[in-house]
N, C-alpha and C. Protein backbone atom coordinates (compact mmCIF):
# COMPACT_ATOMS: atom_id res chain seq x y z
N UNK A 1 -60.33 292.83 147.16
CA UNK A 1 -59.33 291.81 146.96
C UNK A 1 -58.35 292.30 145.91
N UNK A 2 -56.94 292.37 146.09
CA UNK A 2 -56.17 292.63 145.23
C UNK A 2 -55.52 291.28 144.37
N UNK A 3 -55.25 291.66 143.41
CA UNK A 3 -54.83 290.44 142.80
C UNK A 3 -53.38 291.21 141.76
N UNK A 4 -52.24 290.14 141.92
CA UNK A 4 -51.25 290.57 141.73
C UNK A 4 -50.88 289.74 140.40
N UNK A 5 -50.47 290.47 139.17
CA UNK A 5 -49.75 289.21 137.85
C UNK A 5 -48.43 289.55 137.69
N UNK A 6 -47.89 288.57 137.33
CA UNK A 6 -46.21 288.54 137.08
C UNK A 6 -46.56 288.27 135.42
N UNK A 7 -45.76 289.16 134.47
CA UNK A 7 -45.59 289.05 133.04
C UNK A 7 -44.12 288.75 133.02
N UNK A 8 -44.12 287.64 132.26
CA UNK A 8 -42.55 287.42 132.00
C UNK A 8 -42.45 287.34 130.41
N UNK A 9 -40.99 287.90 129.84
CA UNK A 9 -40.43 288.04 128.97
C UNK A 9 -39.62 287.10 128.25
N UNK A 10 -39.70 286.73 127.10
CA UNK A 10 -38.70 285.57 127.26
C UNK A 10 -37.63 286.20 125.53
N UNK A 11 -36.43 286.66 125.72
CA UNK A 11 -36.00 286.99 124.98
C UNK A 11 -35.51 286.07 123.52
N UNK A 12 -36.45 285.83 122.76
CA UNK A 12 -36.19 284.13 122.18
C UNK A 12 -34.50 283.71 121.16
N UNK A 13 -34.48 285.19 121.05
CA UNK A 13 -33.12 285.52 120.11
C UNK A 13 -31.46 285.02 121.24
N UNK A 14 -31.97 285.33 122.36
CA UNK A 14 -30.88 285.35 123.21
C UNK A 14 -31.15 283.98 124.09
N UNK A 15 -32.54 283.02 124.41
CA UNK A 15 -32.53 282.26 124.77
C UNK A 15 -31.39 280.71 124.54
N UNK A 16 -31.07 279.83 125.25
CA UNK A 16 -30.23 279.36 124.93
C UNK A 16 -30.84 277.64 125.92
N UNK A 17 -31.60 277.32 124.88
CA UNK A 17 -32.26 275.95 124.93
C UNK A 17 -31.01 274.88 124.97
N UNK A 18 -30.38 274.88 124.70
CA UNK A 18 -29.53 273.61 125.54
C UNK A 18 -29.04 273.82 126.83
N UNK A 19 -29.26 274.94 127.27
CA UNK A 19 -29.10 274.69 128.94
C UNK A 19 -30.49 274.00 129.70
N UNK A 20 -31.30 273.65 128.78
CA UNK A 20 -32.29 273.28 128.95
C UNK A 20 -33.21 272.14 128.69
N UNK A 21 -32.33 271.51 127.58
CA UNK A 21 -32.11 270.36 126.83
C UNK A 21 -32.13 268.94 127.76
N UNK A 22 -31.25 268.76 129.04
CA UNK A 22 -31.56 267.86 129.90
C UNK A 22 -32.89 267.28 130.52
N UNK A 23 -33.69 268.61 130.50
CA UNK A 23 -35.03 268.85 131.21
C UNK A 23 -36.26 267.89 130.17
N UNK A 24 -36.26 268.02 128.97
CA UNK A 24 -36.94 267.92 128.09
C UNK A 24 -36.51 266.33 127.92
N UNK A 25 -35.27 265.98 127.65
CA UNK A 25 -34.51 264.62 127.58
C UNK A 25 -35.33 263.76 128.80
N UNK A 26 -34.99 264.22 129.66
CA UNK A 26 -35.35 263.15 130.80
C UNK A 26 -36.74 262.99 130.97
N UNK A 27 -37.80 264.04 130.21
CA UNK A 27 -39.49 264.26 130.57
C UNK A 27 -39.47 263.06 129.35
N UNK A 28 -38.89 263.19 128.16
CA UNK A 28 -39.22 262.43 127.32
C UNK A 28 -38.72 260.98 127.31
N UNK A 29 -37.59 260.38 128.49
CA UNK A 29 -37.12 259.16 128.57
C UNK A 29 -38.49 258.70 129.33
N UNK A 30 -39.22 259.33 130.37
CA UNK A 30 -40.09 259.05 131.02
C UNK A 30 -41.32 258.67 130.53
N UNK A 31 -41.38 258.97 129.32
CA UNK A 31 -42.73 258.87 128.01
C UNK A 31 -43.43 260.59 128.33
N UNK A 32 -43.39 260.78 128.50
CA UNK A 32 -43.79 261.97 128.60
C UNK A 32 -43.84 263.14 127.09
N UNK A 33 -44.88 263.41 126.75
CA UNK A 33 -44.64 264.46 125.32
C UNK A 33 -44.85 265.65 125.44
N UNK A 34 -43.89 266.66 125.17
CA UNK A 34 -43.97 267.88 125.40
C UNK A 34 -44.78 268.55 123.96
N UNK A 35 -45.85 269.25 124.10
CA UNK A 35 -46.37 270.05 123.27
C UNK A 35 -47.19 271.30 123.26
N UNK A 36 -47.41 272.13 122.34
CA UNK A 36 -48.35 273.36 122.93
C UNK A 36 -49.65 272.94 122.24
N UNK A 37 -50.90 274.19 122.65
CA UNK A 37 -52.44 273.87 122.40
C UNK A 37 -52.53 274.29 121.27
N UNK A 38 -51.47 275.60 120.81
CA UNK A 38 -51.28 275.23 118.71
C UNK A 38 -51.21 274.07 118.42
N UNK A 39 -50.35 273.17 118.56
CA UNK A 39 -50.39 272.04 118.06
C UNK A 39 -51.22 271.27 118.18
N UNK A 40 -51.87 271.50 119.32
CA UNK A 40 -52.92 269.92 119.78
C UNK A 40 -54.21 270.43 118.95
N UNK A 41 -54.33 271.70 119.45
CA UNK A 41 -55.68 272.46 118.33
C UNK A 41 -56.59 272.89 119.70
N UNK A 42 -56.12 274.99 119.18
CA UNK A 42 -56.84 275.69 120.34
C UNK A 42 -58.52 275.40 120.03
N UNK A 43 -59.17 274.21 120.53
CA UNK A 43 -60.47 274.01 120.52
C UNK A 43 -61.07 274.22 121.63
N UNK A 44 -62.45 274.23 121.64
CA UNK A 44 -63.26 274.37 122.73
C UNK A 44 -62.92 273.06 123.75
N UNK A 45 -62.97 271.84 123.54
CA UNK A 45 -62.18 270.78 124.43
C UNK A 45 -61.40 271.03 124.93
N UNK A 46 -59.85 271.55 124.07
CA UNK A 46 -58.97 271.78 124.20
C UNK A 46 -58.52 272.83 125.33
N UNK A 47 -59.58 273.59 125.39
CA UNK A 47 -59.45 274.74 126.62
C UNK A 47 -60.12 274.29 127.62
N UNK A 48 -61.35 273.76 127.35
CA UNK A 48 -61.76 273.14 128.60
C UNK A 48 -60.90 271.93 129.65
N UNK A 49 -59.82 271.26 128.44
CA UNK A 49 -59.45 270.77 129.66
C UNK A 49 -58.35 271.52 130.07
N UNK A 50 -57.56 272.56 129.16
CA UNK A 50 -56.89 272.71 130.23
C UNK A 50 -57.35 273.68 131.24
N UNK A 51 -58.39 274.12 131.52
CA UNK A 51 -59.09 274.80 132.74
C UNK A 51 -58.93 273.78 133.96
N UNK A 52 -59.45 272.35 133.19
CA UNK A 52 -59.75 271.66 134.02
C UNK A 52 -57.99 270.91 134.72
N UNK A 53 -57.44 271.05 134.01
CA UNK A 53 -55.70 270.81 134.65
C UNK A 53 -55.44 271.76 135.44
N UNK A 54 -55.76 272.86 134.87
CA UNK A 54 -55.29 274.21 136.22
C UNK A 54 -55.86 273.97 137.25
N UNK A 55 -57.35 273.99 137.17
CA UNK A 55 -57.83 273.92 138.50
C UNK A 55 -57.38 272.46 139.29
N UNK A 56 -56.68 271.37 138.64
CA UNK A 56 -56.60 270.75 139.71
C UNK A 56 -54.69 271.09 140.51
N UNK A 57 -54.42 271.37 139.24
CA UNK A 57 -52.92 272.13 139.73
C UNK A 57 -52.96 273.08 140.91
N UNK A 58 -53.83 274.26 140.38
CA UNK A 58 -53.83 275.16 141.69
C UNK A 58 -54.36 274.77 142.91
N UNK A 59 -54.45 273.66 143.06
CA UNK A 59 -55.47 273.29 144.17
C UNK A 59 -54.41 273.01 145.49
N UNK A 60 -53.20 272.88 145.36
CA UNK A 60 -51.96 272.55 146.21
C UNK A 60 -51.59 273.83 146.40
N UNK A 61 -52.08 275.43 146.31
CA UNK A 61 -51.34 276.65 146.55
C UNK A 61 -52.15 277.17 147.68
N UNK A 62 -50.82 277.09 148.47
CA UNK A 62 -51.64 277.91 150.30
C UNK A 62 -52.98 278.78 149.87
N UNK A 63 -53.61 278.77 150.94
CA UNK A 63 -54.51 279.78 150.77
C UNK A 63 -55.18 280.58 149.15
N UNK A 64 -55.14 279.70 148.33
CA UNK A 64 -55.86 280.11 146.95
C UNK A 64 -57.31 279.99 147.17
N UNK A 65 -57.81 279.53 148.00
CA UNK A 65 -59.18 279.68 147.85
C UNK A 65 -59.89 278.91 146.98
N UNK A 66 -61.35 278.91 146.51
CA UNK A 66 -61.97 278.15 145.60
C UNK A 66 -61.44 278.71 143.92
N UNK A 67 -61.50 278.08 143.09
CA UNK A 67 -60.72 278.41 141.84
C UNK A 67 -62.02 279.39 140.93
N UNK A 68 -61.24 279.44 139.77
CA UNK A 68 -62.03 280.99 139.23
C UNK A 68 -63.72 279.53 138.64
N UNK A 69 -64.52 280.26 138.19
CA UNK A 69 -65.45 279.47 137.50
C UNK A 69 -64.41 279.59 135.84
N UNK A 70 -65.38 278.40 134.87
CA UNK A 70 -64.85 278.12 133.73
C UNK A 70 -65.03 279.42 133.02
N UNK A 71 -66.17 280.01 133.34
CA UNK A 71 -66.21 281.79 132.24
C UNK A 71 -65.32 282.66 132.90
N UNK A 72 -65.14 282.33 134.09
CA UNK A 72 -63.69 283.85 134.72
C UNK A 72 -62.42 283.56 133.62
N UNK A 73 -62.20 282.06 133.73
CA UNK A 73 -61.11 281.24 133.15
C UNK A 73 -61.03 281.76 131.98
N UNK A 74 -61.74 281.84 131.26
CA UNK A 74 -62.37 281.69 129.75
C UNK A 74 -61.57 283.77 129.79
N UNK A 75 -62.13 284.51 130.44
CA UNK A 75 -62.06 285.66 130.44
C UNK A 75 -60.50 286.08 130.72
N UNK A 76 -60.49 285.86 131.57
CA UNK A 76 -58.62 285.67 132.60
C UNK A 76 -57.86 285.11 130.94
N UNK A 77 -57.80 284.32 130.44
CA UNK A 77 -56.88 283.42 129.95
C UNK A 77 -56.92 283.53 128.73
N UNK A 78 -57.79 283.53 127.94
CA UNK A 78 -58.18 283.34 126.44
C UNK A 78 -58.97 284.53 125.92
N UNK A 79 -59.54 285.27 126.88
CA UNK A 79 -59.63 286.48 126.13
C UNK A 79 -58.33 287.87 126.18
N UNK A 80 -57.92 287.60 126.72
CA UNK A 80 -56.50 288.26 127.44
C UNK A 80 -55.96 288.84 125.80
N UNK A 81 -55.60 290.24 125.44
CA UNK A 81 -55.44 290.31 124.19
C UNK A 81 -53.65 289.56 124.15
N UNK A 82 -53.39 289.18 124.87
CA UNK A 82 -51.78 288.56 125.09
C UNK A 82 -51.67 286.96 125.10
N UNK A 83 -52.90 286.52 125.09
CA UNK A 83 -53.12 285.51 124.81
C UNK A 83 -52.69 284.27 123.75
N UNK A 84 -51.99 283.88 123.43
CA UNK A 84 -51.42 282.70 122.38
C UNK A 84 -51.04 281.35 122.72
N UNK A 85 -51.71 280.15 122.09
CA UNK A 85 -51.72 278.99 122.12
C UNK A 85 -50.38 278.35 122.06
N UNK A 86 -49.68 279.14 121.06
CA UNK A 86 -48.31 278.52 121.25
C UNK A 86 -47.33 278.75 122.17
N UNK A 87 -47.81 279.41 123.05
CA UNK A 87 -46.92 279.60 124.86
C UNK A 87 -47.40 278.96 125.43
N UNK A 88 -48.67 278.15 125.39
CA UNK A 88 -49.05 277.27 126.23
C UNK A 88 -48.74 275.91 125.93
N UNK A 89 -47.42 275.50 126.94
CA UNK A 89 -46.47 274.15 127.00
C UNK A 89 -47.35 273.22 127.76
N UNK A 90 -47.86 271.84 127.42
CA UNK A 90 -48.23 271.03 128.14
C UNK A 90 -47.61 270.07 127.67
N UNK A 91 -47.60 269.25 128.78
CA UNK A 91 -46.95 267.69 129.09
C UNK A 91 -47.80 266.59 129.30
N UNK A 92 -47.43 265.98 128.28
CA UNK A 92 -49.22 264.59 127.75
C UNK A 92 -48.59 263.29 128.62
N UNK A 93 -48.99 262.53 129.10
CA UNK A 93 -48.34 261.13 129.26
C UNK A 93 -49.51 260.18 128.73
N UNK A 94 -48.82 260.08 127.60
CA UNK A 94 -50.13 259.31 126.38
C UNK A 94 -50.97 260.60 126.21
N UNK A 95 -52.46 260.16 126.28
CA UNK A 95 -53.03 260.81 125.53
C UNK A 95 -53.70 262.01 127.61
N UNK A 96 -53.04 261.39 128.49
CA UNK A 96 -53.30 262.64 129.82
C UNK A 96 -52.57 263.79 129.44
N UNK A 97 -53.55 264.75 129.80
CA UNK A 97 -52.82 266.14 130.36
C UNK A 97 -52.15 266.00 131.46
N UNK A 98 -51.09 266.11 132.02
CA UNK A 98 -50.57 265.86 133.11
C UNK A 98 -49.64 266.93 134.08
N UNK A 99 -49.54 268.36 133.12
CA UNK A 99 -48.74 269.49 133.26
C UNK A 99 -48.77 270.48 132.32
N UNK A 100 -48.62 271.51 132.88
CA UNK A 100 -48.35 272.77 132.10
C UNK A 100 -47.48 274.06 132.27
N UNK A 101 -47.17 274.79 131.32
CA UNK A 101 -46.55 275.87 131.53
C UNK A 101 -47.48 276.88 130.64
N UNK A 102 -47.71 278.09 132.05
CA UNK A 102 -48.63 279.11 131.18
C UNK A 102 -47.68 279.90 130.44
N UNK A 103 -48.13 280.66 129.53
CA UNK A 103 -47.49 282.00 129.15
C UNK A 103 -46.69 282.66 129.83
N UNK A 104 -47.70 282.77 131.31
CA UNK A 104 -47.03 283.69 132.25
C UNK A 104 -47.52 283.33 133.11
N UNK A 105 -46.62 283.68 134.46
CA UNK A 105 -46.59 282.77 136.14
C UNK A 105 -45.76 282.03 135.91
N UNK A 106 -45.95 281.04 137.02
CA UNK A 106 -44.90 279.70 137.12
C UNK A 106 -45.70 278.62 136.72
N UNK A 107 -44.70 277.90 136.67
CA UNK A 107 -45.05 276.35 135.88
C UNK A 107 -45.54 275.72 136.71
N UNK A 108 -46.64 274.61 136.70
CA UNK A 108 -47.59 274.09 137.09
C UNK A 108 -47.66 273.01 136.18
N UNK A 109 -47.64 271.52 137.44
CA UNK A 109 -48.16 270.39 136.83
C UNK A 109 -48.94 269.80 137.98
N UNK A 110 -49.09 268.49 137.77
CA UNK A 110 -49.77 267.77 138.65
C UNK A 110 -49.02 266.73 139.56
């Protein structure tokens, strides 16, 4: 089985967040709170659920198959030496996980 990753770059010096500013406005007229798992606190909960958001996210992608177990996850994601809490964007509605943006790939919510 081959398995293919997309690493994306995000140049933060040259980024230009008010073209982007609408996006965030309208998640937050909706109640919606944008935050990362630095902030919330990279805990053992804290990862477990968002395993548990991915796997229900990926569950809508053609042909993905059954999802990784929580130790592939654990391995794949958080041991990854590229790994950092503060690239990981999630979207709370109250106190739900309801969306995310990994580090790297595409964005994924529910």
């Amino acid at each position: 089985m081959a398995e293919r990753w997309v690493r994306l770059e995000l140049d933060v010096a040259a980024f230009d967040g008010e073209r982007f500013a609408s996006y965030v406005r309208g998640c937050q007229a909706a109640g919606l709170r944008l935050t990362t798992l630095a902030e919330l606190g990279d805990t053992p909960e804290h990862r477990r659920a968002l395993y548990e958001l991915n796997k229900e996210c990926s569950a809508d992608i053609p042909e993905r198959g059954e999802f990784f177990s929580y130790e592939e996850f654990v391995r794949r994601r958080f041991d990854d030496p590229s790994y950092d809490p503060r690239g990981v964007v999630l979207a709370l509605d109250g106190d739900a996980w309801v969306g995310w943006r990994p580090p790297r790939g595409t964005a994924r919510s529910r």
